[in-house]
Protein backbone atom coordinates (compact mmCIF):
# COMPACT_ATOMS: atom_id res chain seq x y z
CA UNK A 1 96.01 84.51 108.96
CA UNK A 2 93.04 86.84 108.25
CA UNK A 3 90.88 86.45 104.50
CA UNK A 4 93.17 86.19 101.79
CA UNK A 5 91.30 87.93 99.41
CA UNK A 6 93.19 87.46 96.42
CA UNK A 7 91.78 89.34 94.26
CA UNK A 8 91.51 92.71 95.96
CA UNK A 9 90.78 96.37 94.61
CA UNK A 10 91.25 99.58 96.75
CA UNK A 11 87.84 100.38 96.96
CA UNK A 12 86.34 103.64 94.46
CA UNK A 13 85.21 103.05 91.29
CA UNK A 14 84.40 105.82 87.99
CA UNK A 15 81.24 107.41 88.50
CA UNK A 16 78.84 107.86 85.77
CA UNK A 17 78.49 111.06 83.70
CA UNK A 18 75.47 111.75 84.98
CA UNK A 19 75.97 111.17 88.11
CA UNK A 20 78.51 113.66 88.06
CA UNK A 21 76.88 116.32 86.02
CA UNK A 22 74.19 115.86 89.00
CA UNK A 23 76.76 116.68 91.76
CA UNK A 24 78.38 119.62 89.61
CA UNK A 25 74.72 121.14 88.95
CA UNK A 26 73.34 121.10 92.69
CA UNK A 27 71.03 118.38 92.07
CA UNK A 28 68.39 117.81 95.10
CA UNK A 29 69.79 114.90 98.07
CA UNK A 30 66.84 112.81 96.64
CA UNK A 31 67.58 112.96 93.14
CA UNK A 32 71.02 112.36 94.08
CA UNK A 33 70.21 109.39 96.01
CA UNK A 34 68.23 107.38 93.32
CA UNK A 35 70.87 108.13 91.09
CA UNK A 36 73.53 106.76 93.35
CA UNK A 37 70.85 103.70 94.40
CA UNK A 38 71.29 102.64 90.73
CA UNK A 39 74.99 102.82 90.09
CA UNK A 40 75.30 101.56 93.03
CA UNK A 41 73.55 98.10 92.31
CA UNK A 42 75.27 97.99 88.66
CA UNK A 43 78.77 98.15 90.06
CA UNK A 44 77.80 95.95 93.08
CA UNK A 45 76.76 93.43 90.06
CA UNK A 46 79.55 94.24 88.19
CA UNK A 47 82.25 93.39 90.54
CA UNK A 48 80.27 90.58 91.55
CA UNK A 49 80.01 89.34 88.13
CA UNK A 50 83.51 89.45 87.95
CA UNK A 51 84.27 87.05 90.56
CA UNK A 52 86.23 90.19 93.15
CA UNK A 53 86.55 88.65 96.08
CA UNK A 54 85.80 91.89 98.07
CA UNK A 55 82.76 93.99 97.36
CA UNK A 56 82.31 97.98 97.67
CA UNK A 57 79.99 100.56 96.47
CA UNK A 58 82.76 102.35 94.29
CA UNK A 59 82.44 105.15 96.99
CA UNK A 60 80.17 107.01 94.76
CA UNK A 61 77.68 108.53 97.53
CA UNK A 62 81.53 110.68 98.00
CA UNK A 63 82.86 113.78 96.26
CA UNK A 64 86.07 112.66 97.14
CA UNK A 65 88.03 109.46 99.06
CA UNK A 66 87.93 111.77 102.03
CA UNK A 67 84.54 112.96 101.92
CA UNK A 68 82.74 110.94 104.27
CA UNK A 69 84.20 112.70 107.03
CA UNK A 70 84.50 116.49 105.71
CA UNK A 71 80.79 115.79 105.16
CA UNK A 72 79.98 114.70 108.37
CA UNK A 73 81.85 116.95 110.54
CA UNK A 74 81.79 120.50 110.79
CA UNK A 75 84.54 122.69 111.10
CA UNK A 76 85.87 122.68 107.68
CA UNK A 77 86.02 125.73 105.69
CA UNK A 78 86.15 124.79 101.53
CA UNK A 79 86.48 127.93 100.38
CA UNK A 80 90.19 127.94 101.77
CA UNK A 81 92.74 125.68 100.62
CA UNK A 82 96.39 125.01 100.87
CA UNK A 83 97.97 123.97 97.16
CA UNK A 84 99.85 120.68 96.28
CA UNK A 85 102.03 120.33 93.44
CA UNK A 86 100.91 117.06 91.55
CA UNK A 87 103.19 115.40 88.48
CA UNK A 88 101.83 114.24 85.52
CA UNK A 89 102.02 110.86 83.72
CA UNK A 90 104.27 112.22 80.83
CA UNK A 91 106.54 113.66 82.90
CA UNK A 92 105.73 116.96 81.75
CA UNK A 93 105.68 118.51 84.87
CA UNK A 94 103.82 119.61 88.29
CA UNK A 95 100.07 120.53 87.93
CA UNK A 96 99.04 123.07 91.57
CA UNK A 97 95.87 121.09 92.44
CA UNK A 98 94.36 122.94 96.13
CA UNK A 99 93.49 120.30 99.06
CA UNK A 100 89.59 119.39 98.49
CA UNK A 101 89.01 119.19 102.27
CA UNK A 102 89.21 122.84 102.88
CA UNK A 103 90.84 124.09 106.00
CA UNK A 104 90.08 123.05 109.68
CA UNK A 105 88.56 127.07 111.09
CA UNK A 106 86.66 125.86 113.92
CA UNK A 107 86.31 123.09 116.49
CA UNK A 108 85.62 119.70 114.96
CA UNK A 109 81.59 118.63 115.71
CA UNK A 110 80.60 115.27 114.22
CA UNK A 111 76.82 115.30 113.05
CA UNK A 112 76.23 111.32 111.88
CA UNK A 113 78.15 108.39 111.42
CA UNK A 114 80.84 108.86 108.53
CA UNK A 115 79.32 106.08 106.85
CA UNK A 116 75.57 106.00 107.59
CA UNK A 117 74.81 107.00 104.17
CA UNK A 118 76.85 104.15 102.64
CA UNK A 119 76.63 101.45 105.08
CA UNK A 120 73.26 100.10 105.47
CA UNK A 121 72.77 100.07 101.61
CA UNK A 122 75.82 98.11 100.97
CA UNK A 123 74.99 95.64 103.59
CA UNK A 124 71.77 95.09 101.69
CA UNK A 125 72.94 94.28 98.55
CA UNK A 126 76.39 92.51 98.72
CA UNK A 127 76.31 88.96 98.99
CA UNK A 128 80.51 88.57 99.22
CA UNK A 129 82.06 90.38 101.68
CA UNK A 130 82.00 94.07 101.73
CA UNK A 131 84.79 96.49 102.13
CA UNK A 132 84.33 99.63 103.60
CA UNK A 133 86.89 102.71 103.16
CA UNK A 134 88.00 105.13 105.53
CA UNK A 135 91.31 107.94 104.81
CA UNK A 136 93.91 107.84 107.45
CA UNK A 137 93.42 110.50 110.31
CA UNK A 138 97.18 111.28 108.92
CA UNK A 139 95.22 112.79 106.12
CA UNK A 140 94.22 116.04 107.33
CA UNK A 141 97.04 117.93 109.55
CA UNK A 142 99.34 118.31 105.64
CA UNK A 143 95.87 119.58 103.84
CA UNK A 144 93.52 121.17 106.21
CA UNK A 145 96.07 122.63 109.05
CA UNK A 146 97.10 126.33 107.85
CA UNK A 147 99.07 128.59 110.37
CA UNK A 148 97.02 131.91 111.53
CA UNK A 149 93.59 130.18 110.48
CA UNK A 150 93.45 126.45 112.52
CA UNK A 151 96.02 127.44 115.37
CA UNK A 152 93.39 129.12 117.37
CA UNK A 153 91.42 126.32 117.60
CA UNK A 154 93.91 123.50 116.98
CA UNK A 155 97.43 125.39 118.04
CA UNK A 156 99.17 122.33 116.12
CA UNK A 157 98.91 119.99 113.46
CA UNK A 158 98.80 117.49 116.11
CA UNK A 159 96.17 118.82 117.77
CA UNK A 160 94.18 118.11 115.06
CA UNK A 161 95.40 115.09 114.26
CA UNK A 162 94.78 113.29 117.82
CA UNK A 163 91.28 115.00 117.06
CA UNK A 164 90.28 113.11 114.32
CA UNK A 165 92.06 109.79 115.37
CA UNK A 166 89.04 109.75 118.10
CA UNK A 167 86.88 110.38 114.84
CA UNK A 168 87.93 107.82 113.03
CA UNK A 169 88.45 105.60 115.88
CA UNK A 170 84.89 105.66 116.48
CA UNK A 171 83.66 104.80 113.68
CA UNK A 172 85.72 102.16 112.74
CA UNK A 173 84.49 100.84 116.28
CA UNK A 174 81.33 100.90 115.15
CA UNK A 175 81.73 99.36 111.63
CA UNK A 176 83.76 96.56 113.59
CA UNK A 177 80.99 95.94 115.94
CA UNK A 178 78.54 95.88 113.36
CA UNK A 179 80.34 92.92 111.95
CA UNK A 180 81.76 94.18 108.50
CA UNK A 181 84.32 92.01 107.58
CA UNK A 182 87.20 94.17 106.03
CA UNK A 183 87.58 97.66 106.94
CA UNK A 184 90.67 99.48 105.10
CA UNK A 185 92.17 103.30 105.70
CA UNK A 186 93.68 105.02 103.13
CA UNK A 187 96.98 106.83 103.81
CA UNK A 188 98.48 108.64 101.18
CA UNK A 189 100.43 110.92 103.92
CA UNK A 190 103.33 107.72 104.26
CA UNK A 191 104.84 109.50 101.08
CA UNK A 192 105.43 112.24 102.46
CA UNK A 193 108.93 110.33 104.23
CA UNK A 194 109.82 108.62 101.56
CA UNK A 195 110.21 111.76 99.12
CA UNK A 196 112.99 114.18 99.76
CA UNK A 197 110.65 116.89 98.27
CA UNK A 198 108.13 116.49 101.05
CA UNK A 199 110.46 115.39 103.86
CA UNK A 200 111.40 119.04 103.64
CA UNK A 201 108.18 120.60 103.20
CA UNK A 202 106.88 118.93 106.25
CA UNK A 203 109.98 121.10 108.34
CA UNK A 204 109.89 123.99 106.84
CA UNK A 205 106.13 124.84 106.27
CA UNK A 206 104.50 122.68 109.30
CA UNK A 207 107.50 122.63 111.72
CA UNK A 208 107.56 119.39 112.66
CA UNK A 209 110.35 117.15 112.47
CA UNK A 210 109.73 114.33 109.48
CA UNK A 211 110.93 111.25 111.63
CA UNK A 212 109.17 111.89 114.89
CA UNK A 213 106.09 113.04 112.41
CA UNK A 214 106.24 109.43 111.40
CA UNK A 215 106.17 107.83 114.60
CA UNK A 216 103.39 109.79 115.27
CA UNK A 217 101.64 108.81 112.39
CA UNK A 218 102.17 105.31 113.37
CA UNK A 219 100.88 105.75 116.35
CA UNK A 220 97.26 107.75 115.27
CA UNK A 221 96.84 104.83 113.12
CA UNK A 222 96.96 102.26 115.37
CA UNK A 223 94.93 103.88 117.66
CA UNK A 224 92.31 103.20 114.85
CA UNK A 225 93.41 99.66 114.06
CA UNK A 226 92.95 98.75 118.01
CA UNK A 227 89.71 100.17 117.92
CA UNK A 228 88.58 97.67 115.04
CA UNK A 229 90.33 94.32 116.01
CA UNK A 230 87.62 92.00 116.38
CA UNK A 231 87.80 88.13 115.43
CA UNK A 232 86.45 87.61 111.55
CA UNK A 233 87.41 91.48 110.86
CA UNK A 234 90.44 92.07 108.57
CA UNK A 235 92.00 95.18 108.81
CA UNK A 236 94.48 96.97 106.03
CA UNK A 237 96.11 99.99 105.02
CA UNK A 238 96.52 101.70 101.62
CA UNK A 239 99.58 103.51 100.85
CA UNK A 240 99.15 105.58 98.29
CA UNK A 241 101.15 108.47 96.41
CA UNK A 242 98.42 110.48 95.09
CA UNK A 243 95.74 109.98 93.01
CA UNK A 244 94.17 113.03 91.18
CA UNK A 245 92.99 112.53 87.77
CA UNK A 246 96.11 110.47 86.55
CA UNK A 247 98.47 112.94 88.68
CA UNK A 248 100.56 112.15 91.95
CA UNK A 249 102.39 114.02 94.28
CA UNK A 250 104.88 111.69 95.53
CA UNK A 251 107.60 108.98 94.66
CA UNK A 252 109.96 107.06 96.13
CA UNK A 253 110.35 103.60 97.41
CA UNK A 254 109.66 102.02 100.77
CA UNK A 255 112.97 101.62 101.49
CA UNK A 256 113.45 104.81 103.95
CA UNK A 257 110.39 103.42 105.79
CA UNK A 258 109.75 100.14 105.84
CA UNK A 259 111.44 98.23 108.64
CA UNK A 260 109.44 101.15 110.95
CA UNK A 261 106.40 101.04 109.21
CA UNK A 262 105.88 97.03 108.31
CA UNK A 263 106.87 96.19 111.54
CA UNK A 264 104.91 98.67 114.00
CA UNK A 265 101.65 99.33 111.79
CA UNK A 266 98.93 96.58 113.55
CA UNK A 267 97.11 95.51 110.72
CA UNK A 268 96.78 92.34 108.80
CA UNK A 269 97.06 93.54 104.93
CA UNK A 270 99.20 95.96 103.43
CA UNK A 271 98.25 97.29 100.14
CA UNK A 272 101.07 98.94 98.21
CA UNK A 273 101.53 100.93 95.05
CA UNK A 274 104.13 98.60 92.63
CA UNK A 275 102.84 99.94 89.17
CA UNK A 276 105.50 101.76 88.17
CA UNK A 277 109.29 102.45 88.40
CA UNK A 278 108.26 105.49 91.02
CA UNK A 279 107.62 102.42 93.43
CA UNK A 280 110.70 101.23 93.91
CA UNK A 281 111.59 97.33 94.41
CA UNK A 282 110.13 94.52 96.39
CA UNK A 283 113.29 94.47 98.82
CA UNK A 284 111.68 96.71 101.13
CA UNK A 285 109.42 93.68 101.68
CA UNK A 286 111.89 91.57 103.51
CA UNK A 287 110.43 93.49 106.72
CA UNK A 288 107.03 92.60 106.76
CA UNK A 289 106.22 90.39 109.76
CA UNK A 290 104.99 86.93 108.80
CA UNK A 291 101.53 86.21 108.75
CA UNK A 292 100.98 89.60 107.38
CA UNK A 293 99.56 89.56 104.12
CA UNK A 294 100.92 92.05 100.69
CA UNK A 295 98.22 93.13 98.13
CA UNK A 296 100.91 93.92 95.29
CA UNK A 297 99.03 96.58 93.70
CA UNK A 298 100.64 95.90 90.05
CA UNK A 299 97.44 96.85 87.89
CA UNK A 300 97.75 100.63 86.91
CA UNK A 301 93.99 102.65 87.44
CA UNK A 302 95.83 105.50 86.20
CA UNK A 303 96.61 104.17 82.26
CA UNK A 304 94.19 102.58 79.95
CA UNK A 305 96.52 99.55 78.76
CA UNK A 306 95.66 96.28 79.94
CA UNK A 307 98.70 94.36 81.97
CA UNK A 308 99.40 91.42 79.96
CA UNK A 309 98.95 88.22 82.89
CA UNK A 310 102.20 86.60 81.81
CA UNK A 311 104.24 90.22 82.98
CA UNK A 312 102.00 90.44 86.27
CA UNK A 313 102.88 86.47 86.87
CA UNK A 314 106.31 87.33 86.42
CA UNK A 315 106.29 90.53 88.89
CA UNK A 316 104.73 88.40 91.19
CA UNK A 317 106.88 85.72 91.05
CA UNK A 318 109.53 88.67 91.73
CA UNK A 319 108.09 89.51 95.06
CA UNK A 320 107.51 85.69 95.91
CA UNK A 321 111.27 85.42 95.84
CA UNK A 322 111.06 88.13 99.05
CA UNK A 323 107.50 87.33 100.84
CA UNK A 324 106.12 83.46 100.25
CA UNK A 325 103.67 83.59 97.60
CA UNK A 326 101.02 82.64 100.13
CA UNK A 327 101.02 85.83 101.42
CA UNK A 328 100.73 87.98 98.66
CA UNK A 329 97.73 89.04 96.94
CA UNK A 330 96.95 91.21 93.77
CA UNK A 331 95.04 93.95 93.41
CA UNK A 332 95.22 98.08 91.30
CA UNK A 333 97.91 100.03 92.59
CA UNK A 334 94.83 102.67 93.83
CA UNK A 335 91.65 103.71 93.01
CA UNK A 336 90.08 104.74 89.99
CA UNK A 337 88.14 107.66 91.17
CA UNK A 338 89.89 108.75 94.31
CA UNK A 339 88.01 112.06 93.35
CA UNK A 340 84.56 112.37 91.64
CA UNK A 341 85.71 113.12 88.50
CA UNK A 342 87.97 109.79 88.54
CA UNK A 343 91.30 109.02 86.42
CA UNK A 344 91.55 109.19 82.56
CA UNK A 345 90.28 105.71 81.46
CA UNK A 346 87.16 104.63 80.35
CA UNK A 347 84.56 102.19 82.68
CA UNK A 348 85.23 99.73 79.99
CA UNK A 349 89.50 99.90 80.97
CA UNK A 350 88.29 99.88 84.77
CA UNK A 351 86.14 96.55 84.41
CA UNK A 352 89.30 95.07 82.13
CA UNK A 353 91.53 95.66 84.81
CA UNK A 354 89.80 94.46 87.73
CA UNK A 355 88.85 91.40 85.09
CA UNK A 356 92.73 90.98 85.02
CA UNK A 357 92.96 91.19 88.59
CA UNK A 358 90.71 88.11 88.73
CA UNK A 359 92.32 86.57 85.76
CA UNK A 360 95.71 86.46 87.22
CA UNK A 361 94.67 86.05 91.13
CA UNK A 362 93.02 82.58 90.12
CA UNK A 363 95.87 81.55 88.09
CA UNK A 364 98.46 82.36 90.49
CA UNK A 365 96.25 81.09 93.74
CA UNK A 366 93.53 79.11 92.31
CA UNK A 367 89.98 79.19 94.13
């Protein structure tokens, strides 16, 4: 079995107000890049300090989760945008929220490394192993395909989605080769089959057909997977169902998916979204191979109250009863700043919860 990593988190963390206020106001690359130097180093100490057993730089050189790429490939035009309806916490309804990748207007032409800004810092400064992020190629056909502006250069979304698997597939090549231990890509497109809501939209406003979208999907992603498999490299996927400022877009549990996607997806962890009733149960569980290992994402990045470790020991001991205990792991159910302007808690809620993380991973596993 690859690293256990027990105590795991998905990778970005809240930026600082002023780091922020920098972006928002234009600030020059090099003021930007002193200021991200030094947050940098505190959260690298931070999680350290904590006793994480993976290490990342919160992702705040990025605007946004996806960022890394939009910024290092051209062909994206963000002053278009197609809209998403996201719900709220309280249930109060859908917030419109447009895609923050733009829309794909010309031919895709990569200009660096998605990660050269990131990577050689990070390698510098964290002493336990270091996690780098990536978003699923699956990512961009939903958000940044829009009919009579990308078919001339793309004529489908798959077409642009084959385009950026060789994106992404390079780089996580690359990252492989250059002997980072645990690379992860974030997928948040998974929900679109598991929600009757977006099962539709996926027919009626892209024209493709949901289930041989999936297989598709399936497919793009291994093609990345493959690219990275390399002995001492763990590789994992993030399912995720949206992650804007306490909002999501999706819900649903694996159930519809899961014997498809446990079983063909070629990657040794799968970290899933289980803080909330919108998850579903653990039954869907039963069909992940053995030897594959489940980061129960149980800790909520999305509301400020701290999971007591008695209910998360119990939840736990839930899914235990469907995948052996040894192959489970713990981590938040996502991010806490999947954008730049991160969820509504405070840093001092963010370092609590990863705290419990640890907390509850050592009790549970020991080490």
């Amino acid at each position: 079995m690859a690293n256990l990593f027990r105590a795991d988190h998905i990778g970005s963390l809240l930026r600082p107000a002023e780091l922020v206020t920098s972006h928002r106001a234009g600030a020059p690359a090099d003021v930007l890049r002193t200021l991200e130097d030094r947050e940098i180093l505190r959260v690298i100490s931070r999680q350290r300090a904590l006793g994480l057993d993976v290490i990342t730089d919160g992702e705040l050189r990025r605007t946004h989760f996806m960022s890394d790429l939009t910024d290092a490939v051209d062909g994206f035009d963000t002053n278009d945008a197609v809209a998403r309806s996201w719900s709220t916490l309280d249930d109060a309804g859908a917030a419109k929220v447009s895609s923050i990748t733009g829309i794909v207007t010309g031919k895709l032409a990569q200009r660096r490394a998605l990660t050269a800004a990131e990577l050689p810092f990070l390698r510098s400064h964290a002493i336990a192993p270091l996690k780098i992020t990536l978003p699923s190629a699956t990512q961009f056909p939903a958000i940044a395909w829009k009919r009579g502006v990308s078919d001339p250069v793309y004529p489908t979304p798959s077409d642009l989605l084959w385009a950026i698997v060789e994106i992404i597939r390079a780089e996580m090549a690359a990252l492989a080769g250059a002997g980072v231990p645990y690379l992860q890509i974030d997928a948040p497109r998974y929900s679109y089959y598991i929600d009757p809501k977006w099962r539709a939209w996926l027919t009626t406003e892209l024209g493709v057909d949901p289930d041989a979208a999936l297989a598709e999907a399936i497919r793009a992603d291994n093609a990345c997977f493959d690219a990275a498999r390399r002995p001492g490299v763990t590789v994992a996927i993030h399912l995720c169902r949206g992650n804007n400022r306490g909002h999501w877009y999706a819900e649903g549990g694996y159930d519809a998916i899961a014997e498809q996607l446990f079983a063909e997806l070629r990657v040794d962890r799968f970290l899933l979204e289980y803080d909330d009733a919108r998850s579903g149960s653990f039954e869907p569980l039963r069909f992940v191979p053995r030897g594959k290992l489940v980061v129960l994402g149980l800790v909520s990045s999305k509301l400020a109250a701290l999971e007591p470790v008695d209910a998360l020991r119990r939840r736990i001991d839930d899914a235990a009863r469907v995948v052996p205990l040894d192959e489970l792991a713990l981590s938040p159910q996502c991010g806490f700043a999947s954008t730049m302007e991160g969820n509504l808690v405070t840093e001092a809620d963010q370092w609590a919860k990863l705290a419990r993380v640890v907390e509850t991973a050592r009790a549970v596993w020991g080490g």
